[in-house]
PDB file of N, CA and C in Angstrom:
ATOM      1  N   UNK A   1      -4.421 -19.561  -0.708  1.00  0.00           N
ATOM      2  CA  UNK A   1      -4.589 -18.366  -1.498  1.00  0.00           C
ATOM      3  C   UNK A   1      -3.313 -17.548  -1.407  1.00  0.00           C
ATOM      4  N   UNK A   2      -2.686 -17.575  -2.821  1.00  0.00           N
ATOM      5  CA  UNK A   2      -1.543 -16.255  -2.364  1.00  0.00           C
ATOM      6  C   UNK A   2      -0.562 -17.378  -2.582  1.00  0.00           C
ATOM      7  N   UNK A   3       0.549 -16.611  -2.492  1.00  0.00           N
ATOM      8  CA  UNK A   3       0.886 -15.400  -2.206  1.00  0.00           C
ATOM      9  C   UNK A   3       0.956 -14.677  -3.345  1.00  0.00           C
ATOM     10  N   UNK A   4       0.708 -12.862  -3.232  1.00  0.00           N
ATOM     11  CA  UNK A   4      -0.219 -12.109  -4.349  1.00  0.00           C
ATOM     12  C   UNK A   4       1.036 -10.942  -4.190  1.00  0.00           C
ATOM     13  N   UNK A   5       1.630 -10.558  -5.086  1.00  0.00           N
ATOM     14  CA  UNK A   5       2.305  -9.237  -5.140  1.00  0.00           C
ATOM     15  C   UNK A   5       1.460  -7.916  -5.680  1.00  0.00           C
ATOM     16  N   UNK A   6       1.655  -7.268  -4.869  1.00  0.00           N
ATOM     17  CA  UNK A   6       0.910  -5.474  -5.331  1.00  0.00           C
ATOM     18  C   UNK A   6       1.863  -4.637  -5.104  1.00  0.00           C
ATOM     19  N   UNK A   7       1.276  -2.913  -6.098  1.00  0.00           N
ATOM     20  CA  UNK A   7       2.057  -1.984  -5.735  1.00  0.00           C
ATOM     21  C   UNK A   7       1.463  -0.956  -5.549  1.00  0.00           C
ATOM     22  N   UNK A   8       1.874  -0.447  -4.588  1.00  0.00           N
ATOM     23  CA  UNK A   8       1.086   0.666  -4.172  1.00  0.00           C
ATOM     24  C   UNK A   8       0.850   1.877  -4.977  1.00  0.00           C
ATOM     25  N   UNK A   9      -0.348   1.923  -5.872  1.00  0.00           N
ATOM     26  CA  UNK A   9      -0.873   3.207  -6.724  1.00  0.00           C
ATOM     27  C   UNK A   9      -1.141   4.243  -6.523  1.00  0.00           C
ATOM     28  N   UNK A  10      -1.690   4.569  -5.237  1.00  0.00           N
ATOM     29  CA  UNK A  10      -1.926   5.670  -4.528  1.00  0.00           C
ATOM     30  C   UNK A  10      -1.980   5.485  -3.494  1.00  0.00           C
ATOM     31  N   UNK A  11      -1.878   6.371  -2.287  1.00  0.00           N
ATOM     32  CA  UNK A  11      -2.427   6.661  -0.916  1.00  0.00           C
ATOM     33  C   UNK A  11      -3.221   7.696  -0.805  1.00  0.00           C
ATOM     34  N   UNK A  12      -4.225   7.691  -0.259  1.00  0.00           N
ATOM     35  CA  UNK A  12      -5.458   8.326  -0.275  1.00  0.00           C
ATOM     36  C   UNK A  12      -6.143   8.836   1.744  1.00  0.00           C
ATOM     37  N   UNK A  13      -5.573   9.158   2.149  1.00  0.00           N
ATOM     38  CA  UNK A  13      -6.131   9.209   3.321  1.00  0.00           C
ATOM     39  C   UNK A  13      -5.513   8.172   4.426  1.00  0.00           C
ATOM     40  N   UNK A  14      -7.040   7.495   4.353  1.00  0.00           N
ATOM     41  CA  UNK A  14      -6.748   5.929   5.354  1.00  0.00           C
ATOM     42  C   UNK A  14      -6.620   4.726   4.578  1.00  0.00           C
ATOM     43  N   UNK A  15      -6.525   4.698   3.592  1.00  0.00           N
ATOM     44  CA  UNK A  15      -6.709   3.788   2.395  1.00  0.00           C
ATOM     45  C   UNK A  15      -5.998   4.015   1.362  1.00  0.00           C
ATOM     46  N   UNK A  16      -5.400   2.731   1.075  1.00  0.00           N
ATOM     47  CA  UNK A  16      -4.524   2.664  -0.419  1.00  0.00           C
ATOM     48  C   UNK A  16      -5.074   2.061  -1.363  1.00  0.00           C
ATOM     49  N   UNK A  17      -4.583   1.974  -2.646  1.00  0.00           N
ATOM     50  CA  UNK A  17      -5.063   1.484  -3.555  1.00  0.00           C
ATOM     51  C   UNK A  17      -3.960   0.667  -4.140  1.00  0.00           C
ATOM     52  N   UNK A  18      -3.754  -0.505  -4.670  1.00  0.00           N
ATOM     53  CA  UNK A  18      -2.896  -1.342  -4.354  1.00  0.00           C
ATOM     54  C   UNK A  18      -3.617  -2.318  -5.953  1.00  0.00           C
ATOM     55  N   UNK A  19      -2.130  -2.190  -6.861  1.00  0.00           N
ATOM     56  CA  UNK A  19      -2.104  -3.163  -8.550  1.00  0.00           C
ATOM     57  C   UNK A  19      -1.709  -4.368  -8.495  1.00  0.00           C
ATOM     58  N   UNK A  20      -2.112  -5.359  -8.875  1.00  0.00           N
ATOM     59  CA  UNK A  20      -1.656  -6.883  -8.479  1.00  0.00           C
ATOM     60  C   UNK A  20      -0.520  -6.819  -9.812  1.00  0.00           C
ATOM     61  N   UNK A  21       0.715  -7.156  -9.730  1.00  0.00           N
ATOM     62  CA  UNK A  21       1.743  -7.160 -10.497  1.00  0.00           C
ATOM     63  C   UNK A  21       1.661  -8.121 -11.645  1.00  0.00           C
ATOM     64  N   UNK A  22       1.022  -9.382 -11.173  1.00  0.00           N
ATOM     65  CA  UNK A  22       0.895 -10.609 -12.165  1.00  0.00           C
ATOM     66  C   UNK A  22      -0.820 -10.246 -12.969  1.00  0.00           C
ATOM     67  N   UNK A  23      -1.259  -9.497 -12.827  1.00  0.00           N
ATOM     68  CA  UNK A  23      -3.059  -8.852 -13.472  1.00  0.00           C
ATOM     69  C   UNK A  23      -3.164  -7.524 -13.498  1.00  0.00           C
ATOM     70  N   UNK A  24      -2.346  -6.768 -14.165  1.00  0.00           N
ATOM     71  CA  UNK A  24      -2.197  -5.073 -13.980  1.00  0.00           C
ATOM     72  C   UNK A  24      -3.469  -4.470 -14.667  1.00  0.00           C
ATOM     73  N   UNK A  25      -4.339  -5.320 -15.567  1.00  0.00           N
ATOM     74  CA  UNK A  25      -5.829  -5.119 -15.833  1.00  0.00           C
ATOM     75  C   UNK A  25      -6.735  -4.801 -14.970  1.00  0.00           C
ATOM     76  N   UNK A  26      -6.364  -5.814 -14.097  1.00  0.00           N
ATOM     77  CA  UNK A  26      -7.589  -5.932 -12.834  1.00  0.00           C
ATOM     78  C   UNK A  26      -7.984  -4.493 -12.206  1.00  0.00           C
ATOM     79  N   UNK A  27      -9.158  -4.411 -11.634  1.00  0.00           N
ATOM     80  CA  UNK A  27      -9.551  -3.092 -10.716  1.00  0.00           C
ATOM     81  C   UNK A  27      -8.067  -3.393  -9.633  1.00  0.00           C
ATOM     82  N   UNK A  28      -7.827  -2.051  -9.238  1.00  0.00           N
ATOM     83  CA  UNK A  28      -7.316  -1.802  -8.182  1.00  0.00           C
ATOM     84  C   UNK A  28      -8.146  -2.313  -6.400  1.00  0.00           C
ATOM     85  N   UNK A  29      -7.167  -2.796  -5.607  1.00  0.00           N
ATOM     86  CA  UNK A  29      -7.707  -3.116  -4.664  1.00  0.00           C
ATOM     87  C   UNK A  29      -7.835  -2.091  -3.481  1.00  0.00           C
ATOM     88  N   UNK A  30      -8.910  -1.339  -2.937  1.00  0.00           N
ATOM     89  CA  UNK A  30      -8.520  -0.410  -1.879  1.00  0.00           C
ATOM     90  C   UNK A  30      -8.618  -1.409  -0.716  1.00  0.00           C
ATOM     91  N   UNK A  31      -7.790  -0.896   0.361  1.00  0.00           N
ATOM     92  CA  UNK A  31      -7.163  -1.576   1.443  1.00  0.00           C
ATOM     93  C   UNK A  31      -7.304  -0.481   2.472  1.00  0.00           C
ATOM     94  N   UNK A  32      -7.450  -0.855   3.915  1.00  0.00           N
ATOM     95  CA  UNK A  32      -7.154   0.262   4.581  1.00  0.00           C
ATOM     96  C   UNK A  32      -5.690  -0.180   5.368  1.00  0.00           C
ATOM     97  N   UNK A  33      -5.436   1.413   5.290  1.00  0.00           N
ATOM     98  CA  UNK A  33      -3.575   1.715   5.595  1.00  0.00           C
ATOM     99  C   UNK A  33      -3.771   0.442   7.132  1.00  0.00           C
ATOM    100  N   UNK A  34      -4.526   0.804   7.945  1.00  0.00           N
ATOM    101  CA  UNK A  34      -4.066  -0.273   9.052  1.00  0.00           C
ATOM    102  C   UNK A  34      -3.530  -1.717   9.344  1.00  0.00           C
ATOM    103  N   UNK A  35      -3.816  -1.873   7.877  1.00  0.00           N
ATOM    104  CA  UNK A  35      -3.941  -3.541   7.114  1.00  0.00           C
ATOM    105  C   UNK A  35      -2.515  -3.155   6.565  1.00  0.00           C
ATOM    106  N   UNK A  36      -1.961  -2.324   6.214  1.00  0.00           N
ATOM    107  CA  UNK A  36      -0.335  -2.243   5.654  1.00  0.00           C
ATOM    108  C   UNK A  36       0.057  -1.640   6.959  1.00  0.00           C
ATOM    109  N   UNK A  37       1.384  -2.166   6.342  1.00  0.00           N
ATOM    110  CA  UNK A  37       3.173  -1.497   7.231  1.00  0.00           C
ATOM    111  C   UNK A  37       2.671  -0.360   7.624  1.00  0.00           C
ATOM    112  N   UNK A  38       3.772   0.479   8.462  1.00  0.00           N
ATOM    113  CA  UNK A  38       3.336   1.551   8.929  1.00  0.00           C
ATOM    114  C   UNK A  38       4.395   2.706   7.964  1.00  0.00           C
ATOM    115  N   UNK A  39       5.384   2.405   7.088  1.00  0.00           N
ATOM    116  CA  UNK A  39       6.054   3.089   6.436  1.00  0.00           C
ATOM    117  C   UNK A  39       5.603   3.098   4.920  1.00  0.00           C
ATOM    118  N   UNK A  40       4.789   3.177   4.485  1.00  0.00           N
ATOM    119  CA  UNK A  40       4.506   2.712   3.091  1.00  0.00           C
ATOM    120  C   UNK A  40       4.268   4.338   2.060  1.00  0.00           C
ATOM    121  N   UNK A  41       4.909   3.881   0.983  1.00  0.00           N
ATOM    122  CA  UNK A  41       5.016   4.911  -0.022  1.00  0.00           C
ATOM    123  C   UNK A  41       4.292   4.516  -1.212  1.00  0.00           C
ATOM    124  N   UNK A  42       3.887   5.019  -1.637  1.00  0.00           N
ATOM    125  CA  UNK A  42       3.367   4.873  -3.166  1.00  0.00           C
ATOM    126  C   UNK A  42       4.642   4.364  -4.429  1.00  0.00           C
ATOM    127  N   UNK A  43       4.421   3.191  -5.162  1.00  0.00           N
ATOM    128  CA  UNK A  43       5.332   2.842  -5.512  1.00  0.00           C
ATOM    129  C   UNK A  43       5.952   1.454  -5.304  1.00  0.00           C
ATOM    130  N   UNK A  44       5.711   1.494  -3.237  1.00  0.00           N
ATOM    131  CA  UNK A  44       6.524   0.287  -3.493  1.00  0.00           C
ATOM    132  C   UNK A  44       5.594  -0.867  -3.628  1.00  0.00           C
ATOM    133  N   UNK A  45       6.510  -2.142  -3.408  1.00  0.00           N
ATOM    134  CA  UNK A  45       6.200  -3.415  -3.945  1.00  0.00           C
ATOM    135  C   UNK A  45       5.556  -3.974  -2.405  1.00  0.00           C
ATOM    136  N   UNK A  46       4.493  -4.218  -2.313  1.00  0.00           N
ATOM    137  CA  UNK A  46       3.784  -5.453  -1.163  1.00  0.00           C
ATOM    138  C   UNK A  46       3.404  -7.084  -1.473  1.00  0.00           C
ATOM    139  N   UNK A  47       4.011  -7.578  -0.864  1.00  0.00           N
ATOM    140  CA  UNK A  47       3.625  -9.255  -0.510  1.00  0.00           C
ATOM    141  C   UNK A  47       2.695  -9.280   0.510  1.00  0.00           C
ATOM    142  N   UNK A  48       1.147 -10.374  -0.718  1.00  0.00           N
ATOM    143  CA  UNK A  48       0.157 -10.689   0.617  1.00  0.00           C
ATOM    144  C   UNK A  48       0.557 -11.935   0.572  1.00  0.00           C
ATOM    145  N   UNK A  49       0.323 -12.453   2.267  1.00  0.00           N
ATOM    146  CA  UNK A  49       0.551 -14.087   2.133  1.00  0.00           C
ATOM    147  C   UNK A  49       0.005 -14.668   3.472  1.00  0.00           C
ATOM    148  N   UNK A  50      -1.165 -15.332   3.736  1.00  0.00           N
ATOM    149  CA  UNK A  50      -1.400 -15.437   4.916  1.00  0.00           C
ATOM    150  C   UNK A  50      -1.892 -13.939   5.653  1.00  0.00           C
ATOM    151  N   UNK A  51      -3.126 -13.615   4.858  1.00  0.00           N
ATOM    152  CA  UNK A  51      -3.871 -12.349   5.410  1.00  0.00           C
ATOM    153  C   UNK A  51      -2.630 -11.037   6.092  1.00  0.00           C
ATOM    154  N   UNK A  52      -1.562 -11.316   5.774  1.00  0.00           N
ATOM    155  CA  UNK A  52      -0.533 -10.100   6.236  1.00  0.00           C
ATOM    156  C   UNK A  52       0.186  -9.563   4.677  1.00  0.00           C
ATOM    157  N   UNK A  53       0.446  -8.099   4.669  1.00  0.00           N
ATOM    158  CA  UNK A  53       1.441  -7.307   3.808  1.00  0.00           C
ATOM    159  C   UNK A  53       2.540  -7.389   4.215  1.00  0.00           C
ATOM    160  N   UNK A  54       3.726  -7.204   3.878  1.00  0.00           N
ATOM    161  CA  UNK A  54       4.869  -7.061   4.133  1.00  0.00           C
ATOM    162  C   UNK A  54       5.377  -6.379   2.741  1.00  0.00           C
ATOM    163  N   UNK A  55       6.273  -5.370   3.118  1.00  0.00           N
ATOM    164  CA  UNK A  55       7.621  -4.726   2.020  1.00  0.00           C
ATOM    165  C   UNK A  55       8.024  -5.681   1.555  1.00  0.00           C
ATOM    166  N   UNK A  56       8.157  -5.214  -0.053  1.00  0.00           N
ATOM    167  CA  UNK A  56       9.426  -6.356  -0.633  1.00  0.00           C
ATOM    168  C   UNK A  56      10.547  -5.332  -0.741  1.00  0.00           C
ATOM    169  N   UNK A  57      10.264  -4.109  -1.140  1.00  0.00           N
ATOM    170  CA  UNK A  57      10.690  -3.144  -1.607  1.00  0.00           C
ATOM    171  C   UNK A  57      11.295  -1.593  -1.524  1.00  0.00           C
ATOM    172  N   UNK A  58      12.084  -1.197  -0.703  1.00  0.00           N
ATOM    173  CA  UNK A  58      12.194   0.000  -0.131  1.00  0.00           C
ATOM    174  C   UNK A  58      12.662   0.817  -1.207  1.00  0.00           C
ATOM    175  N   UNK A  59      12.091   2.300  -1.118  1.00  0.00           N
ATOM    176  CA  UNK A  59      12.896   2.883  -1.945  1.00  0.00           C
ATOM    177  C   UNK A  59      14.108   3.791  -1.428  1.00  0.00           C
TER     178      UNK A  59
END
């Protein structure tokens, strides 16, 4: 499964909401922040691959 590119749509608390780049139709995925990086902005670009996020993207 994967690997899945998203971007971060909002941050919301403890939880993001996160657009799959290749299905920008699709519902948004909420995630909780603990499951992402610890630097994350709204905007940037995340790689899932093997149940982990990682930055593609700094701004």
């Amino acid at each position: 499964m994967g690997p899945f590119e998203y971007i971060i749509e909002q941050i919301d608390g403890d939880y993001a909401q996160l657009r799959r780049t290749d299905e920008p139709d699709q519902e948004r995925k909420l995630v909780a922040r603990a499951l992402l990086p610890e630097n994350i902005e709204e905007g940037m670009r995340l790689r899932y691959e093997m149940f982990e996020y990682t930055i593609l993207q700094l701004q």
